[in-house]
Every structure is written in structure tokens, then in C-alpha cells.
PDB file of N, CA and C in Angstrom:
ATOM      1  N   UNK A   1      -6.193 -39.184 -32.401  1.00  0.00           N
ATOM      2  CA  UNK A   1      -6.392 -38.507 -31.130  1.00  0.00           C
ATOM      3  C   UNK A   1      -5.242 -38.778 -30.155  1.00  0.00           C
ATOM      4  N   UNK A   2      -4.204 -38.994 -30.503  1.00  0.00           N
ATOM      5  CA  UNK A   2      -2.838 -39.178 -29.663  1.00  0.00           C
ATOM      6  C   UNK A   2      -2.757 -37.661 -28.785  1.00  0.00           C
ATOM      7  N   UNK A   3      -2.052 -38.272 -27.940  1.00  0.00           N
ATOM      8  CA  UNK A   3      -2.006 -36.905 -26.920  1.00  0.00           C
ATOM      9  C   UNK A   3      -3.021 -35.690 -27.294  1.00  0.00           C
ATOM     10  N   UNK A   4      -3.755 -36.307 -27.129  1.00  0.00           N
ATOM     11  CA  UNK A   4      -5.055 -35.247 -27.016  1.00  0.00           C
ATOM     12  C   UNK A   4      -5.987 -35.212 -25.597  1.00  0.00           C
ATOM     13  N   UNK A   5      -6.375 -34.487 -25.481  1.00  0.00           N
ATOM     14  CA  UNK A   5      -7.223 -34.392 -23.729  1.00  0.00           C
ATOM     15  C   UNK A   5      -8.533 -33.502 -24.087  1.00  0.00           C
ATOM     16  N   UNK A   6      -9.239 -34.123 -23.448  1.00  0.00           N
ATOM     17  CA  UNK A   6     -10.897 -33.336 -24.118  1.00  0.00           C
ATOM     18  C   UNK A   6     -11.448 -33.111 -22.554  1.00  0.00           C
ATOM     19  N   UNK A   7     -12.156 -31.623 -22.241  1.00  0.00           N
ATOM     20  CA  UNK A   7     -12.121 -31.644 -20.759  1.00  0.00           C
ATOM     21  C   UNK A   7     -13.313 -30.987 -21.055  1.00  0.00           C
ATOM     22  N   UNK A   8     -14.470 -31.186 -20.364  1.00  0.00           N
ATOM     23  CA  UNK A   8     -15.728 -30.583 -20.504  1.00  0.00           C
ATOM     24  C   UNK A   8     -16.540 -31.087 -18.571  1.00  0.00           C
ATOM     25  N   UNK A   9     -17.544 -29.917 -18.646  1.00  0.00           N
ATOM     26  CA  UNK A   9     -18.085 -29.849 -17.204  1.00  0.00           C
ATOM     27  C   UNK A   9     -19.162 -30.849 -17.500  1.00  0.00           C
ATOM     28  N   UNK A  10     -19.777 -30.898 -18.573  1.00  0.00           N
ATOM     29  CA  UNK A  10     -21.389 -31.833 -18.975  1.00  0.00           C
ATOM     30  C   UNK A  10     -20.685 -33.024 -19.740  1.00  0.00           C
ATOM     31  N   UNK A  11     -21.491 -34.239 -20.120  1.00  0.00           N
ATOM     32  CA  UNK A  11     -21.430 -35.164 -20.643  1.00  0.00           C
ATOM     33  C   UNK A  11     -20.645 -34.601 -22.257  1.00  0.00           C
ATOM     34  N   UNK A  12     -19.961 -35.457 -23.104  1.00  0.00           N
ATOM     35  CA  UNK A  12     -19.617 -35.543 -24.507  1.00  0.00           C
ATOM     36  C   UNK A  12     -19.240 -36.731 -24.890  1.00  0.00           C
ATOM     37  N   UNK A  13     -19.903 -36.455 -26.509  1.00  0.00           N
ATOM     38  CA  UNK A  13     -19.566 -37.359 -27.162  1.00  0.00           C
ATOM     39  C   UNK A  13     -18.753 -37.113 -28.446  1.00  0.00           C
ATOM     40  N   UNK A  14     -17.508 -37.369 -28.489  1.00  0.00           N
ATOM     41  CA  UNK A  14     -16.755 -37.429 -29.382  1.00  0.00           C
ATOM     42  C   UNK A  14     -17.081 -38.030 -30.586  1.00  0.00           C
ATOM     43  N   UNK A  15     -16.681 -37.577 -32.128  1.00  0.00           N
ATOM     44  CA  UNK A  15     -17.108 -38.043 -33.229  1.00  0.00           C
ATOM     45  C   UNK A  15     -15.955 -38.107 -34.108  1.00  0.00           C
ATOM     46  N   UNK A  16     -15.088 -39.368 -33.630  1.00  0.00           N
ATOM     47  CA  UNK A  16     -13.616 -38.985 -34.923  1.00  0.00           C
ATOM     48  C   UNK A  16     -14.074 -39.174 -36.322  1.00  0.00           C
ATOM     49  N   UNK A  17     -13.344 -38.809 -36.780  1.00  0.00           N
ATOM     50  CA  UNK A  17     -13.537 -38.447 -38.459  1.00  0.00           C
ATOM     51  C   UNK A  17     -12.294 -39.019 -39.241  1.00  0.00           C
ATOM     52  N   UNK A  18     -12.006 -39.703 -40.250  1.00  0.00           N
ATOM     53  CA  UNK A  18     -10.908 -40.178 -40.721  1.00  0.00           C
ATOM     54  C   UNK A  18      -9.816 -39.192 -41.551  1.00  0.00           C
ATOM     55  N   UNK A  19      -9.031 -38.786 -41.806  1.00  0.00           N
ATOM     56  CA  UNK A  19      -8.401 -37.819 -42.231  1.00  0.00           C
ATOM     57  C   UNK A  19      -8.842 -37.472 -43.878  1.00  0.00           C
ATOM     58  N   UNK A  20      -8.377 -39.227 -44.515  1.00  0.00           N
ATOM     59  CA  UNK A  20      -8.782 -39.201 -45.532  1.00  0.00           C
ATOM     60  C   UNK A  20      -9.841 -38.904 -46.344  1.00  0.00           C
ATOM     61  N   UNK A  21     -11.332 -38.406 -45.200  1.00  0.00           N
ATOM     62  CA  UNK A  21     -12.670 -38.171 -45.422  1.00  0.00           C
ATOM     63  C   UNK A  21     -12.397 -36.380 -45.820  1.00  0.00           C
ATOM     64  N   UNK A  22     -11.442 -35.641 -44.477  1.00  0.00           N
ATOM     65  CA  UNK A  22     -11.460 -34.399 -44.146  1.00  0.00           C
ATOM     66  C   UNK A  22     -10.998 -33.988 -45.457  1.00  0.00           C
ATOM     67  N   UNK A  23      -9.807 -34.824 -46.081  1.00  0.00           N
ATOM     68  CA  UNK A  23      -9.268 -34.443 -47.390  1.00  0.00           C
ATOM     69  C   UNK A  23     -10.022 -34.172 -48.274  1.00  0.00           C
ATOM     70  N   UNK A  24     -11.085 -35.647 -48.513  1.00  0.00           N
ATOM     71  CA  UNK A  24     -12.101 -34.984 -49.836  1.00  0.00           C
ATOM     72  C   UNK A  24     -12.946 -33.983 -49.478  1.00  0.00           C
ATOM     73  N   UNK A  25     -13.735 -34.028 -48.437  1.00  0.00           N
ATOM     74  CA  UNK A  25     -14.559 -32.925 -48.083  1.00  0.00           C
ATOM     75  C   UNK A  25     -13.698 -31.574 -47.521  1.00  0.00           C
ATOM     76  N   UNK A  26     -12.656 -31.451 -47.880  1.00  0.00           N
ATOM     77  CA  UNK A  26     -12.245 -30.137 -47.407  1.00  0.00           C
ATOM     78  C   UNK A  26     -12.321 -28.983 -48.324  1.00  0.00           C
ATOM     79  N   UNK A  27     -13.661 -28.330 -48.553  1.00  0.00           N
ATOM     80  CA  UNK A  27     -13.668 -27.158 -48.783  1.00  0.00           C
ATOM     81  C   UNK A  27     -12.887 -25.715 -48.139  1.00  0.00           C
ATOM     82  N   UNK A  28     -12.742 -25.188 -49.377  1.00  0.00           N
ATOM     83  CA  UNK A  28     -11.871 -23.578 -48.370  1.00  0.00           C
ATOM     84  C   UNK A  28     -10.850 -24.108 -47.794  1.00  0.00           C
ATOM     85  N   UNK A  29     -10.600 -25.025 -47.772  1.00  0.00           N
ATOM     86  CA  UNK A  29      -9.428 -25.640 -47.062  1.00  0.00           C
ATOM     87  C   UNK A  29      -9.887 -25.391 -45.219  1.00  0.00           C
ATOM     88  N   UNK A  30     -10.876 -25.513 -45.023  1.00  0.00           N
ATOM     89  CA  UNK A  30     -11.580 -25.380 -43.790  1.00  0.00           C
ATOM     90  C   UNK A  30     -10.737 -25.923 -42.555  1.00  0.00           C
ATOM     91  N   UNK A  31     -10.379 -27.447 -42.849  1.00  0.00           N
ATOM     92  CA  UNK A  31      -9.718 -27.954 -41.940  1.00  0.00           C
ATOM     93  C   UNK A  31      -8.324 -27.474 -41.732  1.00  0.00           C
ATOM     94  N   UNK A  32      -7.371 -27.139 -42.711  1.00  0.00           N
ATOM     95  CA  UNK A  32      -6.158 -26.551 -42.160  1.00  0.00           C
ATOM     96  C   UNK A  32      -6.517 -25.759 -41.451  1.00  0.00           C
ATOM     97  N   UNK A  33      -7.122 -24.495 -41.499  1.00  0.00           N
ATOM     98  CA  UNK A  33      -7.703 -23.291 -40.821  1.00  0.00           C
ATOM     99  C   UNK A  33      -7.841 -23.782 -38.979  1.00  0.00           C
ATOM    100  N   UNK A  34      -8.518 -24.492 -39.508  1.00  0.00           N
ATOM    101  CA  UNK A  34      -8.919 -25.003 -37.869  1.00  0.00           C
ATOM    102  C   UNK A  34      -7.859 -25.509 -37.423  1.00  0.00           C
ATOM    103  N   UNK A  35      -6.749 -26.461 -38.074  1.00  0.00           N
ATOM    104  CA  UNK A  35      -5.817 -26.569 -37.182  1.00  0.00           C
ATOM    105  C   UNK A  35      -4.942 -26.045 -37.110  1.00  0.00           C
ATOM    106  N   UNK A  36      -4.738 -24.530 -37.729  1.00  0.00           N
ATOM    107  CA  UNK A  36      -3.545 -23.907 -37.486  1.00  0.00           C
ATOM    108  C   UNK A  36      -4.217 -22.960 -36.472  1.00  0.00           C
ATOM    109  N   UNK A  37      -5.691 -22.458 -36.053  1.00  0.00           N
ATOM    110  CA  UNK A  37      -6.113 -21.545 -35.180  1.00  0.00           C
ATOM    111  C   UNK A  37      -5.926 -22.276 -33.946  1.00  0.00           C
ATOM    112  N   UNK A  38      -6.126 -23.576 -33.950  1.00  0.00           N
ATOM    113  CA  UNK A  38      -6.154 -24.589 -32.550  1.00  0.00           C
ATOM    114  C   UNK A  38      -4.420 -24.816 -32.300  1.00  0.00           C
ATOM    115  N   UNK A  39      -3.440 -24.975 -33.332  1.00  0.00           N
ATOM    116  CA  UNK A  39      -2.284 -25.105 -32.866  1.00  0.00           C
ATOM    117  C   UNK A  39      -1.779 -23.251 -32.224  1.00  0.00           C
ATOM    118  N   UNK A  40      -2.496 -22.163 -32.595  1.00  0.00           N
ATOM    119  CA  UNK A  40      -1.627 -21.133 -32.280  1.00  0.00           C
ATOM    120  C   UNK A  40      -2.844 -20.993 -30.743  1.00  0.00           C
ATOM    121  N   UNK A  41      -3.755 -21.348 -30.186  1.00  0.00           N
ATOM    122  CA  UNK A  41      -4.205 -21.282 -29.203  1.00  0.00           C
ATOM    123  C   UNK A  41      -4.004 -22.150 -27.763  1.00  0.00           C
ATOM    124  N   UNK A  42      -3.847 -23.305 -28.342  1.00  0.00           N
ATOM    125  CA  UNK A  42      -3.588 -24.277 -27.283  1.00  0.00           C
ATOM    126  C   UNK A  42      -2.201 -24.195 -27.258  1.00  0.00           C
ATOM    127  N   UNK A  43      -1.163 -24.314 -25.929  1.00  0.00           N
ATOM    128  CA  UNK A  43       0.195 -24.640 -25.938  1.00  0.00           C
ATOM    129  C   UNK A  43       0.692 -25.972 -25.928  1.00  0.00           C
ATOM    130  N   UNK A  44       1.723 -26.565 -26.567  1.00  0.00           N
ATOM    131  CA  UNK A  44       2.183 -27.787 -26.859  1.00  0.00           C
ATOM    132  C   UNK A  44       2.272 -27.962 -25.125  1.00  0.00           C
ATOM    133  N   UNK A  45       3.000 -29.709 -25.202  1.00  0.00           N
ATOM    134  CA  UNK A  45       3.014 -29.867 -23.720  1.00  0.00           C
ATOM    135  C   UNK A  45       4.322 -29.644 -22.987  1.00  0.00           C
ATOM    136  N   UNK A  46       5.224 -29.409 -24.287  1.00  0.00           N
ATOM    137  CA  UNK A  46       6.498 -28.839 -23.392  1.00  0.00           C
ATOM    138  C   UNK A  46       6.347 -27.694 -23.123  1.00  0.00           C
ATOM    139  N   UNK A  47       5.578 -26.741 -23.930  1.00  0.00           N
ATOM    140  CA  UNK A  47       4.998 -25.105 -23.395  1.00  0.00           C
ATOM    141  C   UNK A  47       4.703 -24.975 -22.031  1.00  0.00           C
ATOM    142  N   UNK A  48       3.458 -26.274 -21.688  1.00  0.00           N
ATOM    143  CA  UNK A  48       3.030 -26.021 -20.857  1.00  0.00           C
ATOM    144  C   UNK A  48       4.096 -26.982 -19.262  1.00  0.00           C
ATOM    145  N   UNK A  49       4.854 -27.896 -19.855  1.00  0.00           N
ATOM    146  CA  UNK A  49       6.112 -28.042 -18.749  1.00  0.00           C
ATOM    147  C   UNK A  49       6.973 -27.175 -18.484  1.00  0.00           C
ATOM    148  N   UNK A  50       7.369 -26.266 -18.968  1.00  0.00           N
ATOM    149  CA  UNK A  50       8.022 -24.869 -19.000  1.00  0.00           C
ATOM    150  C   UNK A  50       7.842 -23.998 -17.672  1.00  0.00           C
ATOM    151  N   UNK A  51       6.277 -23.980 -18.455  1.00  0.00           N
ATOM    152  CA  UNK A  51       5.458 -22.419 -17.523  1.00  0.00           C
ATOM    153  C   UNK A  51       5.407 -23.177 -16.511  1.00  0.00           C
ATOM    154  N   UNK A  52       5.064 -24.786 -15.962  1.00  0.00           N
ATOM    155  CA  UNK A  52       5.062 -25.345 -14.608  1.00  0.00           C
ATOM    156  C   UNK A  52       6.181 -24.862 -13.874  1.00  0.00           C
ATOM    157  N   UNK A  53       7.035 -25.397 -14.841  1.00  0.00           N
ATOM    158  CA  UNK A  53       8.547 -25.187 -13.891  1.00  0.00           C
ATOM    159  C   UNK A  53       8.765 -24.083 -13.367  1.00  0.00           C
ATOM    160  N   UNK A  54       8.567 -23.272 -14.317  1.00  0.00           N
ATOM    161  CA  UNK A  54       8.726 -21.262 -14.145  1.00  0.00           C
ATOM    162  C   UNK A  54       7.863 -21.254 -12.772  1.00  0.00           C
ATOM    163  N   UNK A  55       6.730 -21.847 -12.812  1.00  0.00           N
ATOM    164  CA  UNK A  55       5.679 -21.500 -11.495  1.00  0.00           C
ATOM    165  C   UNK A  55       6.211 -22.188 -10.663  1.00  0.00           C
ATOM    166  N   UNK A  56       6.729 -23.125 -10.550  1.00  0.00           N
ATOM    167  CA  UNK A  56       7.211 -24.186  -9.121  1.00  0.00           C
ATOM    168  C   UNK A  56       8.435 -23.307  -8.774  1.00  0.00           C
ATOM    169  N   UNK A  57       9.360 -22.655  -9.672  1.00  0.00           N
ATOM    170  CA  UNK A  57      10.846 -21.964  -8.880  1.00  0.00           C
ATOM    171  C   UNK A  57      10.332 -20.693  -8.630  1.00  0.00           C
ATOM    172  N   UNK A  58       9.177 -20.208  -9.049  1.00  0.00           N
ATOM    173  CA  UNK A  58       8.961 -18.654  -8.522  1.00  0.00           C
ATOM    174  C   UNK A  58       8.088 -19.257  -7.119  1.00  0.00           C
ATOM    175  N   UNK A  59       7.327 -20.259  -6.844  1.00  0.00           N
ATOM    176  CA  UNK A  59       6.776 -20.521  -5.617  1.00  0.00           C
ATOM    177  C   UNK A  59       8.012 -20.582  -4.493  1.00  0.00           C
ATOM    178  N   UNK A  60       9.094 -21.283  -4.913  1.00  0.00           N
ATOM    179  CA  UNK A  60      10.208 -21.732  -4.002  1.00  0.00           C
ATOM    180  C   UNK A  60      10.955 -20.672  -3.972  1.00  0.00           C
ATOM    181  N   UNK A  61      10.764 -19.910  -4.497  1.00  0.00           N
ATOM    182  CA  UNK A  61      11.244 -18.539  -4.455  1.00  0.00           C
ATOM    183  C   UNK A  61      10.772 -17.068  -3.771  1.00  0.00           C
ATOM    184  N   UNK A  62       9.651 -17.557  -3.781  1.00  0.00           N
ATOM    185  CA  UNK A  62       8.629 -16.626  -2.996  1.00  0.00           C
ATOM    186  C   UNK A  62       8.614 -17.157  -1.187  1.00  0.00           C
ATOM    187  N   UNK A  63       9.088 -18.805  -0.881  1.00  0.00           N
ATOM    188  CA  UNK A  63       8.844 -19.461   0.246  1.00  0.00           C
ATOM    189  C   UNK A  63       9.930 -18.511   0.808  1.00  0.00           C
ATOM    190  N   UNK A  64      11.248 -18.952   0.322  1.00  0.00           N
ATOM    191  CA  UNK A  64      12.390 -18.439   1.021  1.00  0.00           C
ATOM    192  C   UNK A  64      12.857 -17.335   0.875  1.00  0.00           C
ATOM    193  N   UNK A  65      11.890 -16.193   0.023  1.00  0.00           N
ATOM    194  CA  UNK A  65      12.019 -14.728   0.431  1.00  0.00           C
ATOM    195  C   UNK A  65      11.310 -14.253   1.983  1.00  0.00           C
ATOM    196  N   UNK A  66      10.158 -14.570   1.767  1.00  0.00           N
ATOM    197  CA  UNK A  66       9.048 -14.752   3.538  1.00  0.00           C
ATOM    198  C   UNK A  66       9.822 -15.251   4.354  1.00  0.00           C
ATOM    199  N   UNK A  67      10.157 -16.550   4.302  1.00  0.00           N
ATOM    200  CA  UNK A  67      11.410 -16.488   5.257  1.00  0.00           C
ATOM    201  C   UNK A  67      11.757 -16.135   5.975  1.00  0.00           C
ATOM    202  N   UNK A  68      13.044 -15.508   5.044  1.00  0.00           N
ATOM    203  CA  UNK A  68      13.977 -14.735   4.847  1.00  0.00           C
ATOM    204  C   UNK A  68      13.543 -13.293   5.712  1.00  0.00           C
ATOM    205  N   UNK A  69      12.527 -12.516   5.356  1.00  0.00           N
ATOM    206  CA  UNK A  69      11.902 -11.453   5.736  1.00  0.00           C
ATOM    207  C   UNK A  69      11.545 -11.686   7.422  1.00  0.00           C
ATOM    208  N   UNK A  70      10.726 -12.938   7.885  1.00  0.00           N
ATOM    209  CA  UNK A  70      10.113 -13.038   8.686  1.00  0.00           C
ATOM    210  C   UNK A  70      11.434 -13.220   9.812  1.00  0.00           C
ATOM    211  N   UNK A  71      12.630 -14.126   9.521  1.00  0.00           N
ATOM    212  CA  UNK A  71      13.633 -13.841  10.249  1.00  0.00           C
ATOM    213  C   UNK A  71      14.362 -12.673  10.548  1.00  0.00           C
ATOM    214  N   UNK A  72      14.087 -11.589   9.623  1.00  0.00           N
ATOM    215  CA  UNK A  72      14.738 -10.521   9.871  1.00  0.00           C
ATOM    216  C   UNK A  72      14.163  -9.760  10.518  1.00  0.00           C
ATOM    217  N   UNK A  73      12.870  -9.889  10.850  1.00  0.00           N
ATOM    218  CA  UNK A  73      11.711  -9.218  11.741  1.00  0.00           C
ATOM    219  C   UNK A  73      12.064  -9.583  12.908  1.00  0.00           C
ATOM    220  N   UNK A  74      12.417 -10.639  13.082  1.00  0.00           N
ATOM    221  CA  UNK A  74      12.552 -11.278  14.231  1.00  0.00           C
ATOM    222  C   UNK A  74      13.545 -10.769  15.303  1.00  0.00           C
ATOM    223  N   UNK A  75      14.695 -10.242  14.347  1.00  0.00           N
ATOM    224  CA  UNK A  75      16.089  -9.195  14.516  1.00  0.00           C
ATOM    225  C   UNK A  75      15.670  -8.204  15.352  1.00  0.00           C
ATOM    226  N   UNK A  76      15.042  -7.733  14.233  1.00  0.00           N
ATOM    227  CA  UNK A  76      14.569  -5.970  15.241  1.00  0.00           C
ATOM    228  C   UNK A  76      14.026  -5.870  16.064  1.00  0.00           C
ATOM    229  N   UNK A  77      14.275  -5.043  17.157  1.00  0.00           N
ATOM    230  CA  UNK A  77      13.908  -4.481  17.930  1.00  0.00           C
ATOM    231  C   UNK A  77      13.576  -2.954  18.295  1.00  0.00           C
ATOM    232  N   UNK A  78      12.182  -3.382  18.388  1.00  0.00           N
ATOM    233  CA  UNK A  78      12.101  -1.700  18.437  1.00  0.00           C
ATOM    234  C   UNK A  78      11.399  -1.387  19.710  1.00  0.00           C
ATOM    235  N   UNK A  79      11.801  -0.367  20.431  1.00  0.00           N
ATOM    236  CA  UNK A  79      11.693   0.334  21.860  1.00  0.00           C
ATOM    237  C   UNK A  79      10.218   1.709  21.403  1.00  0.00           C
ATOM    238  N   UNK A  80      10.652   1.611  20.622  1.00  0.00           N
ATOM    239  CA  UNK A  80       8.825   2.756  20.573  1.00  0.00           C
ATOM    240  C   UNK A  80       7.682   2.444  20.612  1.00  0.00           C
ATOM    241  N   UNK A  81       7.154   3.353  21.562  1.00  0.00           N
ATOM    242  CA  UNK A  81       5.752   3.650  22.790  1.00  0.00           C
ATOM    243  C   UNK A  81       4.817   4.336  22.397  1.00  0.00           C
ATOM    244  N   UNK A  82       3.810   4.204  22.920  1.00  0.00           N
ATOM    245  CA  UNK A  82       2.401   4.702  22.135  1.00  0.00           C
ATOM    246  C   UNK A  82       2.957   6.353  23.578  1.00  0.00           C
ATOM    247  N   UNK A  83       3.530   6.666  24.199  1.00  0.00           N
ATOM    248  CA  UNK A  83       3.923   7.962  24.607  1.00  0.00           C
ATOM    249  C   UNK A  83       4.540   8.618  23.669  1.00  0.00           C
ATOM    250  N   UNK A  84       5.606   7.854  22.925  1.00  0.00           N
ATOM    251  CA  UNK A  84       6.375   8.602  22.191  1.00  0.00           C
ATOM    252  C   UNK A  84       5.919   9.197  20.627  1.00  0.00           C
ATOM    253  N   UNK A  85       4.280   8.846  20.795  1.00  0.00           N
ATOM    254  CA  UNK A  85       3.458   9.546  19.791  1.00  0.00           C
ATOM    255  C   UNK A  85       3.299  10.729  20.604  1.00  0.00           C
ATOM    256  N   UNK A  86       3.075  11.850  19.853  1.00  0.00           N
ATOM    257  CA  UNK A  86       2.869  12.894  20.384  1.00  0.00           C
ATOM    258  C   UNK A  86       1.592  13.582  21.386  1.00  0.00           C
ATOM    259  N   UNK A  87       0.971  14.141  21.979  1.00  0.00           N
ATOM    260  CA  UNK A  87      -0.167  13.632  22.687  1.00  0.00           C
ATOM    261  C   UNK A  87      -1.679  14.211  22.048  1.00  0.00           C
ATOM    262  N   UNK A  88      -1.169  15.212  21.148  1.00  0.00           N
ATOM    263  CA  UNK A  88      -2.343  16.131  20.043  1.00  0.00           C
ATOM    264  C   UNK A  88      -3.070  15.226  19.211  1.00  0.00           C
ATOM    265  N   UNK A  89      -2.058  13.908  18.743  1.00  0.00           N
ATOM    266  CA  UNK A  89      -2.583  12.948  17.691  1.00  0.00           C
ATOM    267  C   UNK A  89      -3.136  12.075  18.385  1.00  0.00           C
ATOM    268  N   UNK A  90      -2.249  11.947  19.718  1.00  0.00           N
ATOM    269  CA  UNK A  90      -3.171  10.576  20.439  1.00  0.00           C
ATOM    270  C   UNK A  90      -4.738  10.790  20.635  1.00  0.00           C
ATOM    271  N   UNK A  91      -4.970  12.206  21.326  1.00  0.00           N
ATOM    272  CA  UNK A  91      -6.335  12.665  21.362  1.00  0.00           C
ATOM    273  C   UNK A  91      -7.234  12.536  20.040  1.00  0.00           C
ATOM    274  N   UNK A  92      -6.565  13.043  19.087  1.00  0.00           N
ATOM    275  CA  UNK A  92      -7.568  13.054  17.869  1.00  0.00           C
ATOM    276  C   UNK A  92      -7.892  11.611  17.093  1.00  0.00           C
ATOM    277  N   UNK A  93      -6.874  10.419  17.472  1.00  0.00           N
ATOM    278  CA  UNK A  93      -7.001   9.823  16.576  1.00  0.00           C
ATOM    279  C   UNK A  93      -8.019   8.745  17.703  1.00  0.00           C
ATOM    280  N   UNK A  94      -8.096   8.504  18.756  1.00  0.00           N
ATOM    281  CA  UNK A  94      -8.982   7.952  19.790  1.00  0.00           C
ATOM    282  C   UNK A  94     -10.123   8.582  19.561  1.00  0.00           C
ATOM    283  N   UNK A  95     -10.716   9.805  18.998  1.00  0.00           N
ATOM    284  CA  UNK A  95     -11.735  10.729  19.061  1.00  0.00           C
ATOM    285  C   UNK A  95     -12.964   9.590  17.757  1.00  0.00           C
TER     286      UNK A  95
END
């Protein structure tokens, strides 16, 4: 059970099994099965240091685009007036 992590919401109890047992009792070859479906489902842990990283530079990447944006808002200036809507829409859209 080396680098292994078992995560459950209710109580468990784990039941290791010796390899050498799985060998004789391995019908159908049952146990490879299971661990080649569990190795192509779960990601190794550099998989999953990867996708962290990928997520931590797209967060820091996303900070200093907002930013970026929110300073440039800051730039503009805009001079247009609820007059300089026309006065047909002002009526209808107050209605």
C-alpha cells in the first residue's frame, strides 16, 4: 500500500491481501484486470502535479488579466448622458 490514499465519507476497513495469495487464487487473471482498469482511471501523482501547476498559472493568469482590464476601465472616460438616449426609448423603456 505505498503511496496509496483511501478517501471515503463513512467509516472503512481495509483488508490487505498478500500478493503471493492473489497469484494462486488468480482466476481469469482477475487481478491484472483490476489493476490495469485502476491504473488507466486514477492519475499517477506527477499527472496530478502537472494539472496543479496548469491550474495555479491559469489562476495567476486570470488575476493579472482582471487587472489589467480593471485598470484600463479606469482610463476611460466616457461623457454620455441618459439625454443623449433618444427620448422615444426613454419613454418606452421607463413604461
Amino acid at each position: 500500500m505505498i503511496n496509496r490514499r483511501i478517501v471515503a465519507t463513512s467509516s472503512v476497513k481495509c483488508f490487505l491481501v498478500p500478493r503471493y495469495w492473489l497469484r494462486i487464487h488468480n482466476r481469469a487473471n482477475i487481478w491484472e484486470r483490476v489493476k490495469l482498469f485502476m491504473d488507466s482511471k486514477f492519475p499517477t501523482k506527477e499527472q496530478l502535479f502537472e494539472k496543479f501547476l496548469t491550474n495555479r498559472r491559469w489562476l495567476e493568469y486570470k488575476k493579472t488579466l482582471t487587472e489589467d482590464i480593471d485598470r484600463q476601465k479606469r482610463r476611460i472616460r466616457s461623457n454620455v448622458t441618459i439625454h443623449d438616449v433618444p427620448y422615444a426609448i426613454r419613454i418606452v423603456s421607463t413604461s
